[in-house]
C-alpha atoms as a PDB file:
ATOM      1  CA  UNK A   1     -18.479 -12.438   4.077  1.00  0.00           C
ATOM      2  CA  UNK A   2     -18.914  -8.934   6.386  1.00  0.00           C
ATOM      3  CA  UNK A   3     -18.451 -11.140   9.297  1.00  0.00           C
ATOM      4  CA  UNK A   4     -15.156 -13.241   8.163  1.00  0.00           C
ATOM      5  CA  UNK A   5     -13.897  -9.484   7.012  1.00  0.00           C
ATOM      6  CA  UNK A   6     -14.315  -8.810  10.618  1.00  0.00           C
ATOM      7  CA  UNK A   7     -13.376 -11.332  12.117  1.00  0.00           C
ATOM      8  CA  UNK A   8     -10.381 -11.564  10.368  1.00  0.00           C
ATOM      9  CA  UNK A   9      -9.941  -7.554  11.218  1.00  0.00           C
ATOM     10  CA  UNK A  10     -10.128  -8.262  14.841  1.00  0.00           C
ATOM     11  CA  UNK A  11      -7.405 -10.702  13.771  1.00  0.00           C
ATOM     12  CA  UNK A  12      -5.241  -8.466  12.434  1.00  0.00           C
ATOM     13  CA  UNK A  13      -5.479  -5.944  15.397  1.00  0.00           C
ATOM     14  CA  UNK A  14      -4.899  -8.663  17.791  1.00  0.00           C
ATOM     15  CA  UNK A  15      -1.695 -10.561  15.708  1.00  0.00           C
ATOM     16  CA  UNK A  16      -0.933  -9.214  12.507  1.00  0.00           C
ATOM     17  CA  UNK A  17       0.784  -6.107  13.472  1.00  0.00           C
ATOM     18  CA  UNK A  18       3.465  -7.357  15.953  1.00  0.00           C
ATOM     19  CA  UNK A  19       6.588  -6.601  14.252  1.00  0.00           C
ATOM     20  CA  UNK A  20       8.429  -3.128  14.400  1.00  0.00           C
ATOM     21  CA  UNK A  21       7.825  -2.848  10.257  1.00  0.00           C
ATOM     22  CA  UNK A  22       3.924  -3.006  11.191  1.00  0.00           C
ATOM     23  CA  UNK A  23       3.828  -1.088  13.575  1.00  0.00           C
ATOM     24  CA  UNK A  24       2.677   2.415  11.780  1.00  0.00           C
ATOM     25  CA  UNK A  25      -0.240   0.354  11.743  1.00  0.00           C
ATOM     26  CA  UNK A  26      -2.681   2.794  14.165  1.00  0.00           C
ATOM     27  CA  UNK A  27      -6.123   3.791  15.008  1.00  0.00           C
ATOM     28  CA  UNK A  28      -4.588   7.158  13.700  1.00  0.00           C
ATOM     29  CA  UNK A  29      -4.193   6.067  10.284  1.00  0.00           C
ATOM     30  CA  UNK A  30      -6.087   8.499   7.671  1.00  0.00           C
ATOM     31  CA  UNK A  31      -6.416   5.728   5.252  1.00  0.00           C
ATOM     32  CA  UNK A  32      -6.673   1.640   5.660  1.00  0.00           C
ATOM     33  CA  UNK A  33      -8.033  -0.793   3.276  1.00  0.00           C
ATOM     34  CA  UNK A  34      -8.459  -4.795   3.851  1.00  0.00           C
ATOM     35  CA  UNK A  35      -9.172  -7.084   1.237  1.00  0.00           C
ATOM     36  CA  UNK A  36      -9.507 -10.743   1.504  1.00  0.00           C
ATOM     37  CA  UNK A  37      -7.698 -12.805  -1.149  1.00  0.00           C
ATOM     38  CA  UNK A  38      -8.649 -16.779  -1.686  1.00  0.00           C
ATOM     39  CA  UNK A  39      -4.845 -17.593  -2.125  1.00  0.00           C
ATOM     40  CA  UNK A  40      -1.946 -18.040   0.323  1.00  0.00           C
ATOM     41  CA  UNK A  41      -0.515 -15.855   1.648  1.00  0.00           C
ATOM     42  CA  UNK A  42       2.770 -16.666  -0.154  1.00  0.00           C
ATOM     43  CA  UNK A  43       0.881 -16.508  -3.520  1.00  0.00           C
ATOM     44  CA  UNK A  44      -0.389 -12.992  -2.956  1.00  0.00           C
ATOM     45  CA  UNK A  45       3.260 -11.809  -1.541  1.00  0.00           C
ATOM     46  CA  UNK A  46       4.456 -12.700  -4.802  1.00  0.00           C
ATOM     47  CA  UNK A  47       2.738 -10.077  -6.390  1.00  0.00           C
ATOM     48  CA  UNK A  48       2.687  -7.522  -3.587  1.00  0.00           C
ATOM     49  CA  UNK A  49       6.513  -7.415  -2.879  1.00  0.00           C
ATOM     50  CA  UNK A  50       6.855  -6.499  -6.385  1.00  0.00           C
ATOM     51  CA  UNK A  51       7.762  -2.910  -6.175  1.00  0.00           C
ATOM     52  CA  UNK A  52       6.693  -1.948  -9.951  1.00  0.00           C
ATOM     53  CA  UNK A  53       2.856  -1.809  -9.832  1.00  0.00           C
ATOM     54  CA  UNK A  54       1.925  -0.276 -12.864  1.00  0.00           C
ATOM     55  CA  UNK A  55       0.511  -2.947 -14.155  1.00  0.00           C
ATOM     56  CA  UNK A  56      -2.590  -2.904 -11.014  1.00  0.00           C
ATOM     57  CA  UNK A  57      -3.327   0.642 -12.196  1.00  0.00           C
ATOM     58  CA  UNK A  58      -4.492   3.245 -14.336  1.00  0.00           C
ATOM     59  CA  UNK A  59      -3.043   6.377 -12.382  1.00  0.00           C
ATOM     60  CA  UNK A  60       0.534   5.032 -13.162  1.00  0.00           C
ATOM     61  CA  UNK A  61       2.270   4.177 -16.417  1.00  0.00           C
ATOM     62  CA  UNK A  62       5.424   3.425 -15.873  1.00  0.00           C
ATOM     63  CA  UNK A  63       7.024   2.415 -12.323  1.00  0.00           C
ATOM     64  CA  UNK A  64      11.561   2.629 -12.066  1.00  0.00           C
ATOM     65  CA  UNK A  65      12.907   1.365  -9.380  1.00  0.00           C
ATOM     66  CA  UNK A  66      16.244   3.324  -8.753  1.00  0.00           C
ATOM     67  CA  UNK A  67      18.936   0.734  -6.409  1.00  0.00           C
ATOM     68  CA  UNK A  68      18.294  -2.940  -4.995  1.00  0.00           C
ATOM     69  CA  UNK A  69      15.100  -3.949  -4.286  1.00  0.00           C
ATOM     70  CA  UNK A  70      13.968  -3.650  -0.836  1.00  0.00           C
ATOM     71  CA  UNK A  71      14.792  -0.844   1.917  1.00  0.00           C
ATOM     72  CA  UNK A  72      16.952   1.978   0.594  1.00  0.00           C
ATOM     73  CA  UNK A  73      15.016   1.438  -2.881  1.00  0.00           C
ATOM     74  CA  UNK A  74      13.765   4.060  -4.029  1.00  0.00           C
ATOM     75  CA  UNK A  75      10.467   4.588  -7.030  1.00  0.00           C
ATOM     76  CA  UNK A  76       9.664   7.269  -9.862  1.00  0.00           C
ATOM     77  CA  UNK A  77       6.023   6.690 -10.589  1.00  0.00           C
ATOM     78  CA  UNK A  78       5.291   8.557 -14.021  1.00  0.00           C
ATOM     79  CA  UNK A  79       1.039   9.211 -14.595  1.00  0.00           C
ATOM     80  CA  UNK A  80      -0.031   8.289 -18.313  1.00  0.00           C
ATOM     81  CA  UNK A  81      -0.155  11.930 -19.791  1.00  0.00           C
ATOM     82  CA  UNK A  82       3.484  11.922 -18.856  1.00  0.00           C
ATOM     83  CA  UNK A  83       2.766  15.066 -16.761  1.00  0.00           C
ATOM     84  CA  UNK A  84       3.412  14.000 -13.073  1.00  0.00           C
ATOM     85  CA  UNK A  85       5.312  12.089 -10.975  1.00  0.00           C
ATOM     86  CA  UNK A  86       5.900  10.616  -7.593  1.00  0.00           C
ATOM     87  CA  UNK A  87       9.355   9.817  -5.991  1.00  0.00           C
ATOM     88  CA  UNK A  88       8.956   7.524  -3.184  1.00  0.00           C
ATOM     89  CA  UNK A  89      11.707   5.520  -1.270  1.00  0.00           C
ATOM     90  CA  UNK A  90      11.207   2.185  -0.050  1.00  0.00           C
ATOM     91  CA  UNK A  91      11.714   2.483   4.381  1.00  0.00           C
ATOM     92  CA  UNK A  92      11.392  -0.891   5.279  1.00  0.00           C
ATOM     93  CA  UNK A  93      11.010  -4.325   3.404  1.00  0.00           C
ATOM     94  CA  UNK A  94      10.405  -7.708   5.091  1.00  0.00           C
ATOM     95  CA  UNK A  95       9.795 -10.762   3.203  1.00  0.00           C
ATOM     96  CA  UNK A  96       9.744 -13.108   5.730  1.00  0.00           C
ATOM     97  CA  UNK A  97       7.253 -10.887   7.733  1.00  0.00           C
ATOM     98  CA  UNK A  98       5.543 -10.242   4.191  1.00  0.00           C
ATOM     99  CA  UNK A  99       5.338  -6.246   4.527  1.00  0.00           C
ATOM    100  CA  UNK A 100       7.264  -3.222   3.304  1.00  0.00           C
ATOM    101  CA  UNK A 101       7.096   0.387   4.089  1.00  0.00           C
ATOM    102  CA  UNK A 102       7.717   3.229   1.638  1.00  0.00           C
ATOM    103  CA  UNK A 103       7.799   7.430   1.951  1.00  0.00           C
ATOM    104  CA  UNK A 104       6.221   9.174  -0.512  1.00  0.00           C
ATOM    105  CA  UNK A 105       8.757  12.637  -1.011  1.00  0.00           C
ATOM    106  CA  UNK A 106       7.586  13.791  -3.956  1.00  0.00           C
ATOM    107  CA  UNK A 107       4.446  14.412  -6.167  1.00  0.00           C
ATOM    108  CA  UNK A 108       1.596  14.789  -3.556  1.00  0.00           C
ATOM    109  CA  UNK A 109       0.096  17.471  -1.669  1.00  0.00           C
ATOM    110  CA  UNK A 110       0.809  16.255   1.474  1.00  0.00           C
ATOM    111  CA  UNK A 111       3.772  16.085   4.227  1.00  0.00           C
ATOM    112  CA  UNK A 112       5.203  12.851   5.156  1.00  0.00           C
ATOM    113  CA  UNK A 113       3.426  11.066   3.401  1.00  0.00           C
ATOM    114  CA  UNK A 114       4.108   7.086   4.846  1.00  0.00           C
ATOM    115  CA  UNK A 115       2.351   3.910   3.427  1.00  0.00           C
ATOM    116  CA  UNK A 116       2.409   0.948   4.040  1.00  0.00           C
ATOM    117  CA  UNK A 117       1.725  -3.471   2.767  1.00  0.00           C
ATOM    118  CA  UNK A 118       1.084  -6.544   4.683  1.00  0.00           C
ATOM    119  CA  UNK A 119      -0.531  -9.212   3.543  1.00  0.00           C
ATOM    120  CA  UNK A 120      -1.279 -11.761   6.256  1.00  0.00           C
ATOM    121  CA  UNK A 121      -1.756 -15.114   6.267  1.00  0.00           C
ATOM    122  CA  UNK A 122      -5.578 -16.609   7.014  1.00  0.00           C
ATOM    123  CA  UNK A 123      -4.674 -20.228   6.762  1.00  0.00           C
ATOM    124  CA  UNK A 124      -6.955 -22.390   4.611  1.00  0.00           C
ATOM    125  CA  UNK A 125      -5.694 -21.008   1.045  1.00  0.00           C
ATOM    126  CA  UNK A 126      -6.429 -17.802   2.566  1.00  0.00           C
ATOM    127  CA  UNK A 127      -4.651 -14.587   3.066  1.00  0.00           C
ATOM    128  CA  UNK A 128      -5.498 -10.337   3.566  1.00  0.00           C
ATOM    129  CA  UNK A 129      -4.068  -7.681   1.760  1.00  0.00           C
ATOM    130  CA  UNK A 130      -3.896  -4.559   4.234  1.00  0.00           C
ATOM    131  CA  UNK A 131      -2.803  -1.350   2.727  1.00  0.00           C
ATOM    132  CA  UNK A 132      -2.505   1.945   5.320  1.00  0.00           C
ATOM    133  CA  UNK A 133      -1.314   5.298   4.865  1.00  0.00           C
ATOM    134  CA  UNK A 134      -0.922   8.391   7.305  1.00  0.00           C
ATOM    135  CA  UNK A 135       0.387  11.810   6.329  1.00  0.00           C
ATOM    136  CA  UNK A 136       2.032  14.605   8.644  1.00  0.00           C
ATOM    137  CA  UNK A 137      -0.116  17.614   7.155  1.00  0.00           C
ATOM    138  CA  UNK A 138      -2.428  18.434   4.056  1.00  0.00           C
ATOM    139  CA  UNK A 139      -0.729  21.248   2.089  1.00  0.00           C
ATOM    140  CA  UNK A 140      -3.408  24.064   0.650  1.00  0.00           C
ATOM    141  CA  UNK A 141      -3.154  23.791  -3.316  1.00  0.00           C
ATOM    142  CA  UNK A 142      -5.037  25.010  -6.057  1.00  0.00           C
ATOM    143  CA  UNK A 143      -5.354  21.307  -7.632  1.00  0.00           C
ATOM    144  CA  UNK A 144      -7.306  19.783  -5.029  1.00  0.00           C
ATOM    145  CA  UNK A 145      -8.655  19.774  -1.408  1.00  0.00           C
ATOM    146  CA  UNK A 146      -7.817  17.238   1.292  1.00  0.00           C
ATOM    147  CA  UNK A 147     -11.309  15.405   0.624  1.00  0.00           C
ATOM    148  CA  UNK A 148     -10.346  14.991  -3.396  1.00  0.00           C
ATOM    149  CA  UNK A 149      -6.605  13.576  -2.300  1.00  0.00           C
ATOM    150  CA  UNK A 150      -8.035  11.296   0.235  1.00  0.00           C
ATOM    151  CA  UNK A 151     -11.005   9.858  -2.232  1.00  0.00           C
ATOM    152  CA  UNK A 152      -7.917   9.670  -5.168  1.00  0.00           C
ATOM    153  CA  UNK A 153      -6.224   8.003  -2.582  1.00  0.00           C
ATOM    154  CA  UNK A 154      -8.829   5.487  -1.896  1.00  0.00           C
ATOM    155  CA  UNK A 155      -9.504   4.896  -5.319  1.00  0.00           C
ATOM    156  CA  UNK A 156      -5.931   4.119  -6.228  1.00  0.00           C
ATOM    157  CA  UNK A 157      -5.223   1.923  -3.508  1.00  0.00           C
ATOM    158  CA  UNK A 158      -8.810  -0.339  -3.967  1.00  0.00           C
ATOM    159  CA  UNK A 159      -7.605  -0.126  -7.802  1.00  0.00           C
ATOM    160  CA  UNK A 160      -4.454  -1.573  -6.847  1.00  0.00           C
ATOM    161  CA  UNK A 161      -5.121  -4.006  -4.358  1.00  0.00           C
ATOM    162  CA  UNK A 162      -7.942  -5.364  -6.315  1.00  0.00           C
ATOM    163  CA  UNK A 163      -6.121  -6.186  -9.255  1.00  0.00           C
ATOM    164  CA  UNK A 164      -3.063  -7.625  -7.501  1.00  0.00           C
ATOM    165  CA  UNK A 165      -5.625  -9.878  -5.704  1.00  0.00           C
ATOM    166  CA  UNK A 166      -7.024 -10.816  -8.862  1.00  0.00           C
ATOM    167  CA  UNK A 167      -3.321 -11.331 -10.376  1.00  0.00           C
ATOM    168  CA  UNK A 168      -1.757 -13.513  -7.567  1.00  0.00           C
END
């Protein structure tokens, strides 16, 4: 399995990311995570281009999406205590290409925030789920430290990816 993960990395690096809405895509990115999915590609879109993903996660209750969905969209996230949020707007959304881009402006500690989905297709009933994320600057705050957002990060994201590969 390590080696098909890699393989299909190498993939990705060579193919996947070809198209300008990819194309944040970097060595430089803080955060990336890859997960293999034993469905099409245009199974696990499905469920990915769904912009409401409350359902894939604990950290967020309730998802509304504020204008078409797609690019210009944008997304209050509301946490379960009711206590936080995150305003996000939705940058760039492909569904032929299977990948959408969205800002996060609101809610985190960091500066320009940008993340981004893909999921690529494998062939063979197969298809990757790639999630990555890069941020401008950190922000000092007495909530956390860059090392407890990035592991929240990480968490969330595996969280959410998991479950939607699980879903579709």
């Amino acid at each position: 399995m390590k080696t098909l993960k890699l393989v299909a990395f190498a993939f990705l690096f060579a193919f996947g990311f070809n198209n300008t809405n990819a194309s944040a895509q970097n060595a430089d990115a803080k955060l990336v995570h890859t997960q293999i999915v034993e469905k099409s590609a245009d199974d696990v879109w499905k469920i990915v281009r769904n912009l409401d993903f409350s359902k894939y996660t604990q950290t967020i209750d309730q998802v509304k999406v504020i204008g078409q969905a797609g690019a210009g969209a944008s997304r209050v996230c509301s946490t379960p205590d009711g206590k936080g949020q995150f305003k996000e707007n939705i940058l760039a959304y492909d569904d032929v290409n299977r990948t959408y881009t969205y800002a996060v402006v609101e809610g985190v500690p960091v500066k320009g925030l940008i993340n981004n989905f893909k999921v690529i297709d494998l062939g063979y009933n197969k298809s990757m789920i790639v999630w990555w994320s890069n941020y401008e600057a950190f922000m000092q705050n007495p909530q956390m430290n860059e090392q407890q957002f990035t592991a929240f990060m990480k968490s969330s994201v595996n969280e959410i990816v998991t479950n939607m590969a699980k879903d579709a």
